[in-house]
C-alpha atoms as a PDB file:
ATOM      1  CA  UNK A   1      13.257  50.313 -22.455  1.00  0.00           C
ATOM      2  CA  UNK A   2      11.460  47.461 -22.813  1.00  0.00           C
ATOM      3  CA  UNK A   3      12.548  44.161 -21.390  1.00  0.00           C
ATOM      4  CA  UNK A   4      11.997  40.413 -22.519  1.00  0.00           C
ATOM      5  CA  UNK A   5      11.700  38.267 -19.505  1.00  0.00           C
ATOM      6  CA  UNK A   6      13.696  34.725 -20.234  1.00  0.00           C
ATOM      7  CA  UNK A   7      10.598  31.830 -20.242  1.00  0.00           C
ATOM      8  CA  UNK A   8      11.195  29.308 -17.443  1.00  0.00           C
ATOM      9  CA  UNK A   9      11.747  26.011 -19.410  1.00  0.00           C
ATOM     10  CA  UNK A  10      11.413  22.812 -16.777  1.00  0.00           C
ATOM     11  CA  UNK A  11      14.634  20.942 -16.522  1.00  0.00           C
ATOM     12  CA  UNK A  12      14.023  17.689 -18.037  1.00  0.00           C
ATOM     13  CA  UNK A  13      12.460  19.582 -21.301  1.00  0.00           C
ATOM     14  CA  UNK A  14      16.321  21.351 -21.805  1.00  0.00           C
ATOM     15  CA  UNK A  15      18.283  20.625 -24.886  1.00  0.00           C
ATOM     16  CA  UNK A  16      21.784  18.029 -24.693  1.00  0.00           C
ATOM     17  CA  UNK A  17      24.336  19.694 -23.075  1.00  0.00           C
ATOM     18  CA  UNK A  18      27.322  18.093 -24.896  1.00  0.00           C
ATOM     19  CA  UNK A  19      27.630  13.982 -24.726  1.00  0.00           C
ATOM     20  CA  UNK A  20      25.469  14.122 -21.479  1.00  0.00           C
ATOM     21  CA  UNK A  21      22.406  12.907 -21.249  1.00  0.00           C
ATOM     22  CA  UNK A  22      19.290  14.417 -20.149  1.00  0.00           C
ATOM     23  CA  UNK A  23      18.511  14.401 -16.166  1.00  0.00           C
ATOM     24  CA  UNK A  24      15.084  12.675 -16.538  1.00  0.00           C
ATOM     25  CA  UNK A  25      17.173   9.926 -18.752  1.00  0.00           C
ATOM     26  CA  UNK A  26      19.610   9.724 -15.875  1.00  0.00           C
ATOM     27  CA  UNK A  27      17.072   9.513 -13.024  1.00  0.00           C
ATOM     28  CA  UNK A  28      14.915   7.282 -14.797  1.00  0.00           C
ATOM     29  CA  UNK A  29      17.683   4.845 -14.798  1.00  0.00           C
ATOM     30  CA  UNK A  30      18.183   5.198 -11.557  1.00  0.00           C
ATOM     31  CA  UNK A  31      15.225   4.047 -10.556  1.00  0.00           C
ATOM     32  CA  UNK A  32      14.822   0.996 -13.335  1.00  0.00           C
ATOM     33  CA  UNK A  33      17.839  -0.274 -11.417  1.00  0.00           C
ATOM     34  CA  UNK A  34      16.903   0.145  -8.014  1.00  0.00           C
ATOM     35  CA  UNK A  35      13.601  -1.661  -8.858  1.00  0.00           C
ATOM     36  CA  UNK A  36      15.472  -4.052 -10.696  1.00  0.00           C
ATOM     37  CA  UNK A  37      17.487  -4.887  -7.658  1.00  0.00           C
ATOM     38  CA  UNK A  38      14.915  -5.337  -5.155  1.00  0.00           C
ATOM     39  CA  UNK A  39      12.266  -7.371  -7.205  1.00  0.00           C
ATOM     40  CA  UNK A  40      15.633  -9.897  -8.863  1.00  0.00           C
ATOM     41  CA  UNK A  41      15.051 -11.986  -5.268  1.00  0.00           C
ATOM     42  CA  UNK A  42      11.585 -11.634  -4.633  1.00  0.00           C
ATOM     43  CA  UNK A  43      10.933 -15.168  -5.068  1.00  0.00           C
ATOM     44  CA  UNK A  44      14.029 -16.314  -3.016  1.00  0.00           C
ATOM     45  CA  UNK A  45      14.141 -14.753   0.371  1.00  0.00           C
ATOM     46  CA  UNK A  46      12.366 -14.787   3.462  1.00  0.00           C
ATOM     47  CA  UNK A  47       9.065 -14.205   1.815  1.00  0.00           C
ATOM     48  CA  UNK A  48       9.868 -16.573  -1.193  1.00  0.00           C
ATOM     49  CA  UNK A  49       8.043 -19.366   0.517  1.00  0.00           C
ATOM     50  CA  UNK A  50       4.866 -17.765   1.524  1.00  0.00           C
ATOM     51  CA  UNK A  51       4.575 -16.210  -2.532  1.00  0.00           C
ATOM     52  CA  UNK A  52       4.820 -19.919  -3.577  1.00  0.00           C
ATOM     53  CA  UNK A  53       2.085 -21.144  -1.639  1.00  0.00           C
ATOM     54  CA  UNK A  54      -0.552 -18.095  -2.132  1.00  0.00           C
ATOM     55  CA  UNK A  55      -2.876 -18.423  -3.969  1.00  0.00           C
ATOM     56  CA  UNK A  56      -6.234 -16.959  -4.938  1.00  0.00           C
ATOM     57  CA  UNK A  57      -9.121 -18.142  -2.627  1.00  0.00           C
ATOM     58  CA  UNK A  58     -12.198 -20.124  -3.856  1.00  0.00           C
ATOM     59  CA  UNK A  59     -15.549 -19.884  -3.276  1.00  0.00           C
ATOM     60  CA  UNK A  60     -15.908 -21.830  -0.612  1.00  0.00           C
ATOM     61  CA  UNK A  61     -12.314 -20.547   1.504  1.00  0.00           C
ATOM     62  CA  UNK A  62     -14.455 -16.937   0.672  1.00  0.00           C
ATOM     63  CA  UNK A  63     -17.610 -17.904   2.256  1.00  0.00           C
ATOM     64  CA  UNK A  64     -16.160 -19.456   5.378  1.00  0.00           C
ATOM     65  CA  UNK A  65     -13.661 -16.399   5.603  1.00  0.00           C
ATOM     66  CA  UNK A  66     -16.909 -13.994   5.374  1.00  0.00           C
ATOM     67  CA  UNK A  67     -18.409 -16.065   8.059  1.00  0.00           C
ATOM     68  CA  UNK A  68     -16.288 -16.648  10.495  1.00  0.00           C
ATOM     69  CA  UNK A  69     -15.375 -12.193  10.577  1.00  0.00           C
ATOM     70  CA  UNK A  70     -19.236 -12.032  10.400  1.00  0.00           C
ATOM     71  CA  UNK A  71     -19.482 -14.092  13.160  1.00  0.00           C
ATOM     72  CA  UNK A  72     -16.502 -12.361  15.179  1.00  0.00           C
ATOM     73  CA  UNK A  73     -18.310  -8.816  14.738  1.00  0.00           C
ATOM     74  CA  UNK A  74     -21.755  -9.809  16.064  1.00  0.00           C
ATOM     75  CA  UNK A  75     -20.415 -11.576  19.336  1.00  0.00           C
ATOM     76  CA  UNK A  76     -18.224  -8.076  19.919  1.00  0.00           C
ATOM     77  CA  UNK A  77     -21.336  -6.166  19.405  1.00  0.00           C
ATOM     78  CA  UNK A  78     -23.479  -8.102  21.747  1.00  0.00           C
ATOM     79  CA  UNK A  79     -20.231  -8.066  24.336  1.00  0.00           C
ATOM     80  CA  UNK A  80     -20.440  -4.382  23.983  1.00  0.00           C
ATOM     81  CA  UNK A  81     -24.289  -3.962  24.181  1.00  0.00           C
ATOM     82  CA  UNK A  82     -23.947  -6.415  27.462  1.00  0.00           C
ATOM     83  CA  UNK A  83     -21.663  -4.041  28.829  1.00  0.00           C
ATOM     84  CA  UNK A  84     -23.683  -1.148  27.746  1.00  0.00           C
ATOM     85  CA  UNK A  85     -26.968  -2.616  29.390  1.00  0.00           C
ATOM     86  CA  UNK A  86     -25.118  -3.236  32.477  1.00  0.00           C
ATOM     87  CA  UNK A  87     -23.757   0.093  32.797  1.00  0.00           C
ATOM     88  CA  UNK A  88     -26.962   1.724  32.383  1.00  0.00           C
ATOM     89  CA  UNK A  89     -29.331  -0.234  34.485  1.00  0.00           C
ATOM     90  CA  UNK A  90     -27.473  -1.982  36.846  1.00  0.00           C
ATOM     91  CA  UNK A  91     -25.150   0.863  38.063  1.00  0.00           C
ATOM     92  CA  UNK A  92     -26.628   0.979  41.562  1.00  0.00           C
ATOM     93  CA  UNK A  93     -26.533  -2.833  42.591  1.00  0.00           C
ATOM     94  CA  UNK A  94     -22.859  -2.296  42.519  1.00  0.00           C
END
């Protein structure tokens, strides 16, 4: 005899099951609200302050920012070639 397997159908694609809703329906509300809570005094707490006064940079802030890390990484590179050099040539005056 010759069986029909039942077809898998996902859970959030199943029919109403009397007055309740769907589980997606339910867990997508849950998580509407929990955003909802946690962004409703974003502008108010600790960090409320620091969002008011950011802002996007200009030009200028940009270039100086660029700069000044440009600047940072070339005086750590030529720290660590000193330190190379030194540890390669000098190793027996020490």
């Amino acid at each position: 005899m010759i069986t029909k397997e039942k077809k898998y159908v996902p859970e959030p694609f199943r029919t109403w099951q009397g007055s309740k809703k769907m589980k997606i329906e339910t867990k997508a509300e849950e998580i509407q609200n929990t955003f909802e809570t946690r962004t409703r005094n974003l502008g108010r707490g600790k960090y409320g302050r620091i969002l008011k006064m950011a802002h996007t940079p200009t030009r200028e802030e940009y270039k100086k920012t660029c700069y000044i890390a440009a600047l940072g990484m070339i005086v750590i590179g030529a720290v660590g070639f000193a330190i190379m050099w030194v540890m390669t040539y000098l190793p027996g005056y020490f």
